[in-house]
PDB file of N, CA and C in Angstrom:
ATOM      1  N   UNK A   1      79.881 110.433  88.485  1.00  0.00           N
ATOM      2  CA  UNK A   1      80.288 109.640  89.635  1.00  0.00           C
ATOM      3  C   UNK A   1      80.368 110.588  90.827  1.00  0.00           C
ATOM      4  N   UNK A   2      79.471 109.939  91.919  1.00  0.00           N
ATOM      5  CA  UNK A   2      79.908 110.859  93.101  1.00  0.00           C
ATOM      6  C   UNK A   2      81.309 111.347  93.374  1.00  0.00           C
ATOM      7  N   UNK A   3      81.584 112.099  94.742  1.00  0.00           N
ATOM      8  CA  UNK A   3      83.006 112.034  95.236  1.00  0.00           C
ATOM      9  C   UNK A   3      83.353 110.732  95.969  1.00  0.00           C
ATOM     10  N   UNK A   4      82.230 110.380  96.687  1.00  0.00           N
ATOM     11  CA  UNK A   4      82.189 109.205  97.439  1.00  0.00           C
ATOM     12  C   UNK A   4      82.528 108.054  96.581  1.00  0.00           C
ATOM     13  N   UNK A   5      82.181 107.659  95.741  1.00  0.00           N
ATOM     14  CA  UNK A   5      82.820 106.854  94.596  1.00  0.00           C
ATOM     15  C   UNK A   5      83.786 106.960  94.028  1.00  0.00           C
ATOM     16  N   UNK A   6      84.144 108.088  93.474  1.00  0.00           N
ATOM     17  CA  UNK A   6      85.487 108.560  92.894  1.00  0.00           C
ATOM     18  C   UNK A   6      86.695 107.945  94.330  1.00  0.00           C
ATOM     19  N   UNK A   7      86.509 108.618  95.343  1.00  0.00           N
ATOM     20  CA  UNK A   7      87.406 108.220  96.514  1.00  0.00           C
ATOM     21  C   UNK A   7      87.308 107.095  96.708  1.00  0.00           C
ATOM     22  N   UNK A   8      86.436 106.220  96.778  1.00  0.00           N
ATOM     23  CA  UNK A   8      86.760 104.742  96.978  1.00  0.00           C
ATOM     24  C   UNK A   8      87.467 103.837  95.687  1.00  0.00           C
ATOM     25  N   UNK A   9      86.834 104.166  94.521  1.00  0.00           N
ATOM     26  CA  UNK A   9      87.735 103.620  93.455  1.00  0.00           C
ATOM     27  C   UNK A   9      89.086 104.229  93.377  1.00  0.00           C
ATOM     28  N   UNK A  10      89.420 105.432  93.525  1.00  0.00           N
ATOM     29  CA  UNK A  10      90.712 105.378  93.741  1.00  0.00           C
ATOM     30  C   UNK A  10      91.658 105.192  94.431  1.00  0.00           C
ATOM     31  N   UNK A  11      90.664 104.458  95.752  1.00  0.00           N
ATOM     32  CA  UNK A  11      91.733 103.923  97.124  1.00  0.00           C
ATOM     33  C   UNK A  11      91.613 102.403  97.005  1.00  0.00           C
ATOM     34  N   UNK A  12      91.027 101.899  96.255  1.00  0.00           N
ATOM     35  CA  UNK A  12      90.934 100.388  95.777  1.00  0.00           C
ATOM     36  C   UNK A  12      91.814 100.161  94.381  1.00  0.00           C
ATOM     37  N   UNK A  13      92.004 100.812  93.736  1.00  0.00           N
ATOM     38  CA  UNK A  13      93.108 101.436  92.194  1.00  0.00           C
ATOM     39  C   UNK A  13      94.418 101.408  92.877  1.00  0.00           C
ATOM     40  N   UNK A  14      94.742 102.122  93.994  1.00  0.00           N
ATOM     41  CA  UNK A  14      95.664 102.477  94.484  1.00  0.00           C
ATOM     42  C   UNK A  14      96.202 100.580  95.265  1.00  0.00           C
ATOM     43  N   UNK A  15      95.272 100.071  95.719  1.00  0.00           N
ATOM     44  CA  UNK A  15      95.522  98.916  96.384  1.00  0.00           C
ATOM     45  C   UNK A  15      95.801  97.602  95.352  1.00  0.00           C
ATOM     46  N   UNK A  16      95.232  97.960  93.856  1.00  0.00           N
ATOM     47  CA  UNK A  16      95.659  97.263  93.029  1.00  0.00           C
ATOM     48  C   UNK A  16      96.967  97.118  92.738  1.00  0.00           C
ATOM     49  N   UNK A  17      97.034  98.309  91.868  1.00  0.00           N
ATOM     50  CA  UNK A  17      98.268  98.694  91.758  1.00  0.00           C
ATOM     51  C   UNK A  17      99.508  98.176  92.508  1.00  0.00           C
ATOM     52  N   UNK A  18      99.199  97.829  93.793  1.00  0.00           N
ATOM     53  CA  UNK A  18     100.319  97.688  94.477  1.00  0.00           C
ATOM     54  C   UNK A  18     100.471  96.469  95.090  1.00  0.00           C
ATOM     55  N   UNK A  19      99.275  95.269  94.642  1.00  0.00           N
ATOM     56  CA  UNK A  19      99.043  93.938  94.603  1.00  0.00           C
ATOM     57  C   UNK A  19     100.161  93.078  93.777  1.00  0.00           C
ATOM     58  N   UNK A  20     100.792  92.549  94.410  1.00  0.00           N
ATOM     59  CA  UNK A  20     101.792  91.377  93.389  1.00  0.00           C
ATOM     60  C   UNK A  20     101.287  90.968  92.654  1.00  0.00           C
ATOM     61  N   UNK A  21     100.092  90.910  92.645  1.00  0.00           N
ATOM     62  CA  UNK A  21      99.664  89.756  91.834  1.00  0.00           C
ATOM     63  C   UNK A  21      98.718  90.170  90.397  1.00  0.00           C
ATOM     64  N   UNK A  22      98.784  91.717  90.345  1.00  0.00           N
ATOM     65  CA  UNK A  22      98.376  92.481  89.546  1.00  0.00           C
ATOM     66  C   UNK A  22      99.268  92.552  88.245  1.00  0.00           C
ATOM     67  N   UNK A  23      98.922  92.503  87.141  1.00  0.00           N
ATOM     68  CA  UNK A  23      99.382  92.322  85.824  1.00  0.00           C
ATOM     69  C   UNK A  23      99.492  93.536  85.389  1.00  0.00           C
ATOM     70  N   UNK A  24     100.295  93.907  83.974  1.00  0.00           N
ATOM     71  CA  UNK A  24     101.121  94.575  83.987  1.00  0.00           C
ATOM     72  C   UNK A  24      99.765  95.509  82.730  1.00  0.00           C
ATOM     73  N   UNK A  25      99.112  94.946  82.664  1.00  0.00           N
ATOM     74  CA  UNK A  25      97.992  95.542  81.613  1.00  0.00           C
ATOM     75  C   UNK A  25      96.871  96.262  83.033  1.00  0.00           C
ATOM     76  N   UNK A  26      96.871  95.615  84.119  1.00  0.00           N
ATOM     77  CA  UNK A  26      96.021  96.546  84.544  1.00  0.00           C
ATOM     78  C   UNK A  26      96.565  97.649  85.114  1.00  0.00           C
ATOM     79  N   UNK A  27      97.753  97.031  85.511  1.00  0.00           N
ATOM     80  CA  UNK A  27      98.289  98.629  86.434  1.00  0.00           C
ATOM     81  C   UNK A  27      98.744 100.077  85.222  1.00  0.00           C
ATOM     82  N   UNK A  28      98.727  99.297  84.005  1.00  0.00           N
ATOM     83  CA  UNK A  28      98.712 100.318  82.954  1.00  0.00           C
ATOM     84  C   UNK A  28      97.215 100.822  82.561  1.00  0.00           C
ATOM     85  N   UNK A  29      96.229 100.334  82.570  1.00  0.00           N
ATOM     86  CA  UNK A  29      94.854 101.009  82.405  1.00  0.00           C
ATOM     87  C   UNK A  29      94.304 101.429  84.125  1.00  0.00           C
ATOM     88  N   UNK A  30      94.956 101.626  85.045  1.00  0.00           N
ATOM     89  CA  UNK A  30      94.757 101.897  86.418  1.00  0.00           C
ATOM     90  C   UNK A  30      95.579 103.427  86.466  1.00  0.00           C
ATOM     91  N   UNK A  31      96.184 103.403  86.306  1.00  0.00           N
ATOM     92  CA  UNK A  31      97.170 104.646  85.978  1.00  0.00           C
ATOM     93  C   UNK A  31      96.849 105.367  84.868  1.00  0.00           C
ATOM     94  N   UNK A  32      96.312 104.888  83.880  1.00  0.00           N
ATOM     95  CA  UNK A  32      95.691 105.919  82.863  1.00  0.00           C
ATOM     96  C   UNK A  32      94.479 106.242  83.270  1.00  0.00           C
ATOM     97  N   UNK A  33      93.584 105.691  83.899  1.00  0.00           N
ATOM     98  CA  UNK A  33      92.252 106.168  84.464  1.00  0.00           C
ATOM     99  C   UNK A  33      92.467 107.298  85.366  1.00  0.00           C
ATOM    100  N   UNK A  34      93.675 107.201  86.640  1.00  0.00           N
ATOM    101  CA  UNK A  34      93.803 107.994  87.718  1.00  0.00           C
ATOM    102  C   UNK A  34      94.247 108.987  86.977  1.00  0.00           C
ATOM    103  N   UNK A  35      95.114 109.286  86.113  1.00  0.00           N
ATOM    104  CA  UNK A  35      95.602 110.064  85.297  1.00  0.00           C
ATOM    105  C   UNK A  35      94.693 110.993  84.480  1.00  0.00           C
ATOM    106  N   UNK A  36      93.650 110.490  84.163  1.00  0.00           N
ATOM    107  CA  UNK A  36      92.404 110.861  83.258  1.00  0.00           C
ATOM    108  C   UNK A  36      91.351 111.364  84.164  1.00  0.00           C
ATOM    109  N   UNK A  37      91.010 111.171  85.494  1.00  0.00           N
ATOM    110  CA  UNK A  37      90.304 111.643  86.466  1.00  0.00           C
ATOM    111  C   UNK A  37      89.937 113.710  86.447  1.00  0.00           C
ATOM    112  N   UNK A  38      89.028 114.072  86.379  1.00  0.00           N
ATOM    113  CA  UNK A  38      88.918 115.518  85.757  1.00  0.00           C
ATOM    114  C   UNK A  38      89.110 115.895  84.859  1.00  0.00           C
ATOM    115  N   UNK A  39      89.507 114.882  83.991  1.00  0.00           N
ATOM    116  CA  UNK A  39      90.214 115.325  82.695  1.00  0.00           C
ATOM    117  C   UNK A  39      88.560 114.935  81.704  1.00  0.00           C
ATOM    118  N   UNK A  40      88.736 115.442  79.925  1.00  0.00           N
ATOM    119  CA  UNK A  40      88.212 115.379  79.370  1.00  0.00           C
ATOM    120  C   UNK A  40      87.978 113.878  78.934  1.00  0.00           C
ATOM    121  N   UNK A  41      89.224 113.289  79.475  1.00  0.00           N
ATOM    122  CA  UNK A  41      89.421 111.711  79.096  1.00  0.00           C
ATOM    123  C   UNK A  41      89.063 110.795  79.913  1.00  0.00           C
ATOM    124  N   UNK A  42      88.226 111.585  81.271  1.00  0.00           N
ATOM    125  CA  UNK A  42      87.654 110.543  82.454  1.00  0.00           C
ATOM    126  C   UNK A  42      87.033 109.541  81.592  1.00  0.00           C
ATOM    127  N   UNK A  43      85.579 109.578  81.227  1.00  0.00           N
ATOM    128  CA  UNK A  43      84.784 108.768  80.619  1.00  0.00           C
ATOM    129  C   UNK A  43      85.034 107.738  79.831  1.00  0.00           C
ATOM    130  N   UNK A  44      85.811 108.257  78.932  1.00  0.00           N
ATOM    131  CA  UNK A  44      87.011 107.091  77.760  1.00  0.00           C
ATOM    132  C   UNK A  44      87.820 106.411  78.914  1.00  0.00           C
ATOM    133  N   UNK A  45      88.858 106.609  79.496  1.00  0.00           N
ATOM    134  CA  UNK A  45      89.367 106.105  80.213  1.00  0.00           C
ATOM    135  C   UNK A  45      88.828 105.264  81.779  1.00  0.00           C
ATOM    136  N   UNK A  46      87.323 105.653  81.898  1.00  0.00           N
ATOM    137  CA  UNK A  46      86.333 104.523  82.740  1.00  0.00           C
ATOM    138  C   UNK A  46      86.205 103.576  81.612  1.00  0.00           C
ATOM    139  N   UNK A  47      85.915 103.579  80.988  1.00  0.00           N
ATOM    140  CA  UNK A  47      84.870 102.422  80.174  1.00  0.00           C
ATOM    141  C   UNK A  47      86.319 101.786  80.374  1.00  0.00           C
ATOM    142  N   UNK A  48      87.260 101.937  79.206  1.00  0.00           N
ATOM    143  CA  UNK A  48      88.617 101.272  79.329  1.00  0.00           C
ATOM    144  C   UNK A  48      88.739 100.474  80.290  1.00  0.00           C
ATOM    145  N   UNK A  49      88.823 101.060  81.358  1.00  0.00           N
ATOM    146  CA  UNK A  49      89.941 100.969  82.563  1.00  0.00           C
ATOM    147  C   UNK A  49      88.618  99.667  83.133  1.00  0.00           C
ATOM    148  N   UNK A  50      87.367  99.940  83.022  1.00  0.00           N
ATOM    149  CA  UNK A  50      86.269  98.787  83.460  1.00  0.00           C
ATOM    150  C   UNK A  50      86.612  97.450  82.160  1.00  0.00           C
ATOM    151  N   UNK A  51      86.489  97.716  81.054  1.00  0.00           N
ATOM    152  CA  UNK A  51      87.075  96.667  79.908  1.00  0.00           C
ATOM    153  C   UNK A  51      87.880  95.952  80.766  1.00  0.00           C
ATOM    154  N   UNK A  52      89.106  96.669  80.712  1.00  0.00           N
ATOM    155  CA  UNK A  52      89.967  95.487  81.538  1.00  0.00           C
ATOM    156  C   UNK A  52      89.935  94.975  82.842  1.00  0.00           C
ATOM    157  N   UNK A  53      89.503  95.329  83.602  1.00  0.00           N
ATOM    158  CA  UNK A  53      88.988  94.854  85.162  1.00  0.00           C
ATOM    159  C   UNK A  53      88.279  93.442  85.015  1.00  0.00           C
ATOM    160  N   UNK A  54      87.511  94.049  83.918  1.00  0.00           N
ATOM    161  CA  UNK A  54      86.178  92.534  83.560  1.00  0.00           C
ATOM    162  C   UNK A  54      87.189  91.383  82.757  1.00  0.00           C
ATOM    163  N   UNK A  55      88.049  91.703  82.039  1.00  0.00           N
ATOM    164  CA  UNK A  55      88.964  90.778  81.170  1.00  0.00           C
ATOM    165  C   UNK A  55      89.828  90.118  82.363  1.00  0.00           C
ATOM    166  N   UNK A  56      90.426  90.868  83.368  1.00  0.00           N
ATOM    167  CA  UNK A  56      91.455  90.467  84.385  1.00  0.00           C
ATOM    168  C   UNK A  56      91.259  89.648  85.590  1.00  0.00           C
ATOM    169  N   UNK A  57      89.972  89.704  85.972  1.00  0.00           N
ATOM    170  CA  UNK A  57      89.524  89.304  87.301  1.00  0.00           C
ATOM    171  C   UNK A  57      89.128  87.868  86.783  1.00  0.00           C
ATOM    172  N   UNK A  58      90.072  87.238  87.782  1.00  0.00           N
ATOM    173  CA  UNK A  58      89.862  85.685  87.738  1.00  0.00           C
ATOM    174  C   UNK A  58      88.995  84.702  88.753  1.00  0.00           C
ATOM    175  N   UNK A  59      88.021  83.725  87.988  1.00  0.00           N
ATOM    176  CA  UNK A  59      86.936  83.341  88.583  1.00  0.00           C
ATOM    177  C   UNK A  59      87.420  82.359  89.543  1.00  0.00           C
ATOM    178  N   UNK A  60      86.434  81.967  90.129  1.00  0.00           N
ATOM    179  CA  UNK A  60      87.312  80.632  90.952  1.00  0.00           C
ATOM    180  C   UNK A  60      87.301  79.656  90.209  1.00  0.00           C
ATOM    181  N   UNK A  61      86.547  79.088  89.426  1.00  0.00           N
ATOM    182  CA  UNK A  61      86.710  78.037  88.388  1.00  0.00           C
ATOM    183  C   UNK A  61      88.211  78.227  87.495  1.00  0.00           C
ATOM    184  N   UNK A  62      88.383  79.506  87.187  1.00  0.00           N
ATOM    185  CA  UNK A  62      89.430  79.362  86.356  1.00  0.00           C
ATOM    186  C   UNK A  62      90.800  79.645  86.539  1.00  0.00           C
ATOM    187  N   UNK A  63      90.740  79.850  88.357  1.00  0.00           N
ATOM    188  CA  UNK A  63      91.555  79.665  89.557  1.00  0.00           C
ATOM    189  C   UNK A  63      92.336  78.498  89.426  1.00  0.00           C
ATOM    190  N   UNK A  64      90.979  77.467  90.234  1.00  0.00           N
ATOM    191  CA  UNK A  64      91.275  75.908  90.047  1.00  0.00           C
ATOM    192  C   UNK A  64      91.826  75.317  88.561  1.00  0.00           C
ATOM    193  N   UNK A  65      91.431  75.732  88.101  1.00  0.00           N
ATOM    194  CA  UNK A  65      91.873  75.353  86.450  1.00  0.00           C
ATOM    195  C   UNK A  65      92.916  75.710  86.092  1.00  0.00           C
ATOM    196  N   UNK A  66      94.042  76.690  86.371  1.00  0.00           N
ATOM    197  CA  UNK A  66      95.106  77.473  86.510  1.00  0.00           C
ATOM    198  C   UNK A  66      95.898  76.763  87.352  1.00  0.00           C
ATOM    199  N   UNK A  67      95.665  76.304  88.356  1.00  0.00           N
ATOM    200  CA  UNK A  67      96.355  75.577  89.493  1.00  0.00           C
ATOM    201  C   UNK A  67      96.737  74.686  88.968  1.00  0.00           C
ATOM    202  N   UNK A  68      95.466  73.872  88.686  1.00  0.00           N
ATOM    203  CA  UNK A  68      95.912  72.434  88.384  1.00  0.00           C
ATOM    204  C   UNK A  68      96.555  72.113  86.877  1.00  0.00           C
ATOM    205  N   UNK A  69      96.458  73.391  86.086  1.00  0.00           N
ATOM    206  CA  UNK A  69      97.334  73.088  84.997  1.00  0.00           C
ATOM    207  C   UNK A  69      99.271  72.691  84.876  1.00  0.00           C
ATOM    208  N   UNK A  70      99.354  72.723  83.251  1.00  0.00           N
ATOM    209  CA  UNK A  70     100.607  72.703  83.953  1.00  0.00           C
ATOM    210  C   UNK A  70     101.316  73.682  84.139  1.00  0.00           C
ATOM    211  N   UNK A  71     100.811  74.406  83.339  1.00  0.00           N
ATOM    212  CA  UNK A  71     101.324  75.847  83.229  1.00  0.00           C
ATOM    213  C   UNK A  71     101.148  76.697  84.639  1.00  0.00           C
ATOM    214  N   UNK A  72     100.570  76.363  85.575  1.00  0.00           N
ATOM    215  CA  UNK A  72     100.289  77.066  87.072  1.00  0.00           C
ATOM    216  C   UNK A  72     101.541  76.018  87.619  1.00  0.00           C
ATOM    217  N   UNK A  73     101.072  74.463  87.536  1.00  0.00           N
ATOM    218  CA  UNK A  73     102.182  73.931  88.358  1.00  0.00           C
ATOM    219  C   UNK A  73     103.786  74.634  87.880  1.00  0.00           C
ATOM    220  N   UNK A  74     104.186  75.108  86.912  1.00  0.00           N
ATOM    221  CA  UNK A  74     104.512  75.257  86.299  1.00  0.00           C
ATOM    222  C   UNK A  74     105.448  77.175  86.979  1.00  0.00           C
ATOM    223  N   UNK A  75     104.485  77.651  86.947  1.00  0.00           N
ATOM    224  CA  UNK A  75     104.733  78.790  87.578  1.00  0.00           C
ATOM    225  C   UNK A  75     104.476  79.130  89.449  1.00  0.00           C
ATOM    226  N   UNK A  76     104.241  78.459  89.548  1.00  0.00           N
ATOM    227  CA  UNK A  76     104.010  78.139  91.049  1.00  0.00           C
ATOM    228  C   UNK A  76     104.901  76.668  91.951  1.00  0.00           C
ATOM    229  N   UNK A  77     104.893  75.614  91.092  1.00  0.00           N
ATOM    230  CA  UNK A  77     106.030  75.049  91.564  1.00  0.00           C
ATOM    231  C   UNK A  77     104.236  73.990  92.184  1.00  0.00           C
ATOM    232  N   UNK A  78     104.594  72.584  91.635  1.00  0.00           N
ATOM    233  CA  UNK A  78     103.606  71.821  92.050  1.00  0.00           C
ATOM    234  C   UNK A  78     103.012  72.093  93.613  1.00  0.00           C
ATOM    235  N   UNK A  79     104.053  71.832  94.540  1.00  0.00           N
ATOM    236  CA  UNK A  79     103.044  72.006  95.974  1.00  0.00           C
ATOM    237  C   UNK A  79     102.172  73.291  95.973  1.00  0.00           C
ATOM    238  N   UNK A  80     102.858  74.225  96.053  1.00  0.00           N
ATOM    239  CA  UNK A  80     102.070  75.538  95.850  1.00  0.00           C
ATOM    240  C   UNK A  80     100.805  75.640  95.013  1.00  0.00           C
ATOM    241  N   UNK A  81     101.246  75.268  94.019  1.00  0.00           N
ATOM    242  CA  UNK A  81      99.984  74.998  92.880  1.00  0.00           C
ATOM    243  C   UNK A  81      98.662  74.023  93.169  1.00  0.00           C
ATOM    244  N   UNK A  82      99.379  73.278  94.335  1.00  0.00           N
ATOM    245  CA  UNK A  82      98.377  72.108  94.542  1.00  0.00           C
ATOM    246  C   UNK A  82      97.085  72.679  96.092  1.00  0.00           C
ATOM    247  N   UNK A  83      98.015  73.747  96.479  1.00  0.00           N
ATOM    248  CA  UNK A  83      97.446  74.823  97.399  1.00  0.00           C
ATOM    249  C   UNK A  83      96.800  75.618  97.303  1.00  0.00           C
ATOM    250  N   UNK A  84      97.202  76.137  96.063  1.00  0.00           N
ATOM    251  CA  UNK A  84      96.142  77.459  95.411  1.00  0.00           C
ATOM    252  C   UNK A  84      94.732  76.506  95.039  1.00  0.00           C
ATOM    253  N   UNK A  85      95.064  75.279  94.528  1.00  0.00           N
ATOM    254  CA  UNK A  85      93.695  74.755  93.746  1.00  0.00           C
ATOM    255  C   UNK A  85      92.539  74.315  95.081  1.00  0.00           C
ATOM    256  N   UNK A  86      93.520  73.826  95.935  1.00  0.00           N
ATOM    257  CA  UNK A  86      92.515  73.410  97.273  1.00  0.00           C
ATOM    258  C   UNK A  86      91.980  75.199  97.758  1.00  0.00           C
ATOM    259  N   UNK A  87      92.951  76.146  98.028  1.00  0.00           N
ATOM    260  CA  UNK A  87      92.129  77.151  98.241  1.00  0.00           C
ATOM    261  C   UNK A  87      90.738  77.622  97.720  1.00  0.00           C
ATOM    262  N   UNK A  88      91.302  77.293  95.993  1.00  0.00           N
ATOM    263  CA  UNK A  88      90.129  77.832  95.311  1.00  0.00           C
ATOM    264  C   UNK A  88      88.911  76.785  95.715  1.00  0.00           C
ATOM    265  N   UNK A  89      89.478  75.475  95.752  1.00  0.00           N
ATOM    266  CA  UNK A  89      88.171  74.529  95.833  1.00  0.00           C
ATOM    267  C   UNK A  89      87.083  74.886  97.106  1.00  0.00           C
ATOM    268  N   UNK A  90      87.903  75.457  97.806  1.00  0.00           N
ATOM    269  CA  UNK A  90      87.015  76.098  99.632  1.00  0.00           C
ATOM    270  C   UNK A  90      86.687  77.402  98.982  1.00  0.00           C
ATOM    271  N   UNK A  91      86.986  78.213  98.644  1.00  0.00           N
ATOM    272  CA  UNK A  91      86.429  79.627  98.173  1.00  0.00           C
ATOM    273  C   UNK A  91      85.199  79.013  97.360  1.00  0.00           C
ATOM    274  N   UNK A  92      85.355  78.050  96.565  1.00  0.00           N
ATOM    275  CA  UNK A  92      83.873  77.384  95.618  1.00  0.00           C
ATOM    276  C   UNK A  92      83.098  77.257  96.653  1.00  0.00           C
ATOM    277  N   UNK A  93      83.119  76.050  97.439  1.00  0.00           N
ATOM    278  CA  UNK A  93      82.211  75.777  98.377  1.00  0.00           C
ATOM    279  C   UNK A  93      81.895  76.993  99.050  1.00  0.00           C
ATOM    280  N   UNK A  94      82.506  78.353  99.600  1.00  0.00           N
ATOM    281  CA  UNK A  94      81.797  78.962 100.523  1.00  0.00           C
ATOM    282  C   UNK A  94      81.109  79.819  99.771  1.00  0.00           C
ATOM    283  N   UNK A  95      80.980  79.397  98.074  1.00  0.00           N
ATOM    284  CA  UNK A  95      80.212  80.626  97.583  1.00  0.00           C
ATOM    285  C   UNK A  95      80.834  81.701  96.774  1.00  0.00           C
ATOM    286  N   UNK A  96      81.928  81.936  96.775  1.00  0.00           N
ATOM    287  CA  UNK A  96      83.111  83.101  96.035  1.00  0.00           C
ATOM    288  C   UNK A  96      82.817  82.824  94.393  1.00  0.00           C
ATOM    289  N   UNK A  97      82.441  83.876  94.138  1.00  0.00           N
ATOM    290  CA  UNK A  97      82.586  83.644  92.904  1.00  0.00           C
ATOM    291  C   UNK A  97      83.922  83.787  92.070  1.00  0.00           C
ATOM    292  N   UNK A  98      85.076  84.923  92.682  1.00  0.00           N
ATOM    293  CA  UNK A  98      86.311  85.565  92.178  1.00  0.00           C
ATOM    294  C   UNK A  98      87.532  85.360  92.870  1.00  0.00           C
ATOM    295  N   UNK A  99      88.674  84.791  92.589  1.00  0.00           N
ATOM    296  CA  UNK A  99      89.883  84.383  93.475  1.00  0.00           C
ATOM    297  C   UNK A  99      89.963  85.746  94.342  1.00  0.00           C
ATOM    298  N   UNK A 100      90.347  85.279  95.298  1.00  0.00           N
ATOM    299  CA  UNK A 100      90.526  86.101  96.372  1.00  0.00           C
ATOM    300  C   UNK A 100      92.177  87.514  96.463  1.00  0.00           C
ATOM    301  N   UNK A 101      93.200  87.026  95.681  1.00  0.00           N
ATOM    302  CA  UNK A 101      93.911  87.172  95.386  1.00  0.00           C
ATOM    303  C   UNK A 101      93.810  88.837  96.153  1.00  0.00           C
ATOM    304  N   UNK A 102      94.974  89.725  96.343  1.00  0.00           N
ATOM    305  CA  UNK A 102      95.021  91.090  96.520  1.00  0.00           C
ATOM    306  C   UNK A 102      94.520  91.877  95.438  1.00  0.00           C
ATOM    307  N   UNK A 103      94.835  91.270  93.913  1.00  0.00           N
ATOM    308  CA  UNK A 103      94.438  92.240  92.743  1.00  0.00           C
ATOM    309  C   UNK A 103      92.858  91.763  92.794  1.00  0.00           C
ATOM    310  N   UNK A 104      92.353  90.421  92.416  1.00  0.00           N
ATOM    311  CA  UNK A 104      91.367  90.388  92.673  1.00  0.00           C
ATOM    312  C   UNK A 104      90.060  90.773  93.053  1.00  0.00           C
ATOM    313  N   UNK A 105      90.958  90.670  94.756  1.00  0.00           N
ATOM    314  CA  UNK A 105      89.696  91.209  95.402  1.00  0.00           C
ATOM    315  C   UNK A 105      89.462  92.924  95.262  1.00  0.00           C
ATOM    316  N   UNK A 106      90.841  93.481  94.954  1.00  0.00           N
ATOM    317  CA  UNK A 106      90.241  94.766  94.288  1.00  0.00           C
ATOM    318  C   UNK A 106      89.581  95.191  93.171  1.00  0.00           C
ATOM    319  N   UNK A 107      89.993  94.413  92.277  1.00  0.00           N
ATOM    320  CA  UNK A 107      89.266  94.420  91.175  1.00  0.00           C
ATOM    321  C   UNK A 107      87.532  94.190  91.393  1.00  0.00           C
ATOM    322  N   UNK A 108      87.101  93.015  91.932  1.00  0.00           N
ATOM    323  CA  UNK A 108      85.821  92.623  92.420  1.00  0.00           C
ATOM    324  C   UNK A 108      85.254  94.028  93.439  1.00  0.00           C
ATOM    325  N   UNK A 109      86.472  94.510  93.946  1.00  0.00           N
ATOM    326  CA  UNK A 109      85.803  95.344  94.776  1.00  0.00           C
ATOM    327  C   UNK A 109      85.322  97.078  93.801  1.00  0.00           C
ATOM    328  N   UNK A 110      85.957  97.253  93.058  1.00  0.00           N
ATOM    329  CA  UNK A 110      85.907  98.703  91.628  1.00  0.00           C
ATOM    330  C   UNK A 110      84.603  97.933  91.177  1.00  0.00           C
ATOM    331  N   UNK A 111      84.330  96.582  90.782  1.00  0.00           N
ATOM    332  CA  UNK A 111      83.820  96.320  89.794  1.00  0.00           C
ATOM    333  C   UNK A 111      82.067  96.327  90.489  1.00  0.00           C
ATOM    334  N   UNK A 112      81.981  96.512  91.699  1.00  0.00           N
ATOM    335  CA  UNK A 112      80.695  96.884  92.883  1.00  0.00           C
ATOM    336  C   UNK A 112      80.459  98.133  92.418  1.00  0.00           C
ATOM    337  N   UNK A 113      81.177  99.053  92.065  1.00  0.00           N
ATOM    338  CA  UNK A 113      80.859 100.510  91.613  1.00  0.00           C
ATOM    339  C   UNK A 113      80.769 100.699  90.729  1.00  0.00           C
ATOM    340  N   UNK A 114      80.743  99.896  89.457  1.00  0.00           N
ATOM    341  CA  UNK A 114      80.895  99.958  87.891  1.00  0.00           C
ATOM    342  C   UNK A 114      79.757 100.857  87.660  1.00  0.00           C
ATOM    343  N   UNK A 115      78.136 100.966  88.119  1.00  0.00           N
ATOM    344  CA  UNK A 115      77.425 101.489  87.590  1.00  0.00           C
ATOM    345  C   UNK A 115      77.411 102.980  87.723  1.00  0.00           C
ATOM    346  N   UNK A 116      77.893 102.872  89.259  1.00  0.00           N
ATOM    347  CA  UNK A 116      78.510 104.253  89.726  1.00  0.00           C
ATOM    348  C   UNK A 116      79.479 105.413  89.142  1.00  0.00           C
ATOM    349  N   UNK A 117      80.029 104.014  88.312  1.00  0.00           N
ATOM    350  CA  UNK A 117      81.483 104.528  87.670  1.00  0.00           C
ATOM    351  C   UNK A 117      81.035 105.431  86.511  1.00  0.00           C
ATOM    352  N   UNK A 118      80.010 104.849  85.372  1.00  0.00           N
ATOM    353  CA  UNK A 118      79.787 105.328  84.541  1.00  0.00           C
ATOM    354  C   UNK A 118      78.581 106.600  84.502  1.00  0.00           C
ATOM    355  N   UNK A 119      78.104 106.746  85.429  1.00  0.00           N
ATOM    356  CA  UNK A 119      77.691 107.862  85.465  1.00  0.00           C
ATOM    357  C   UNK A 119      77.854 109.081  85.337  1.00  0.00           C
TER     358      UNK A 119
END
């Protein structure tokens, strides 16, 4: 991986990390990657740390589907929930493939360098 890559995934890692909305499995394989950086354990800890990025990042379909469950109304509190699903439904139409979310869009944004990553 370049430096130029290395520095942007770890200033997009860093923006995860510190996303509310980031789960408690990535900011633990986000921190073992940064942790693993020069180390003998970079490589193991890319693939990893990409595993879960690809498991975590939520589509807009399964946005809307989350919303409108009950389990979103549920954790979000119906109006809210009924907000997120119209969001997602306009992120569909303009084309988005990935909720927009802060973790999200970082995640979507590491996951632009994946090929980079493994090099």
């Amino acid at each position: 991986m370049t430096k130029e890559v290395l520095a942007y995934v770890q200033e997009k890692t860093k923006e995860l990390m510190a996303a509310s909305s980031c789960c408690q499995e990535a900011k633990d394989a986000a921190q073992a990657w940064l942790d693993a950086v020069g180390t003998d354990k970079e490589a193991e800890e890319t693939r990893n740390y990409i595993a879960e990025l690809e498991e975590d990042i939520i589509t807009v379909d399964g946005l809307i589907a989350f919303a409108g469950s009950e389990a979103g109304k549920s954790k979000f509190g119906e109006e809210v929930a009924a907000g997120i699903a119209k969001h997602g439904e306009e992120l569909k139409a303009a084309g988005a493939k990935y909720c927009d979310c802060p973790a999200c869009a970082a995640v979507e944004a590491i996951l632009e360098k994946k090929e980079e990553m493994l090099k």
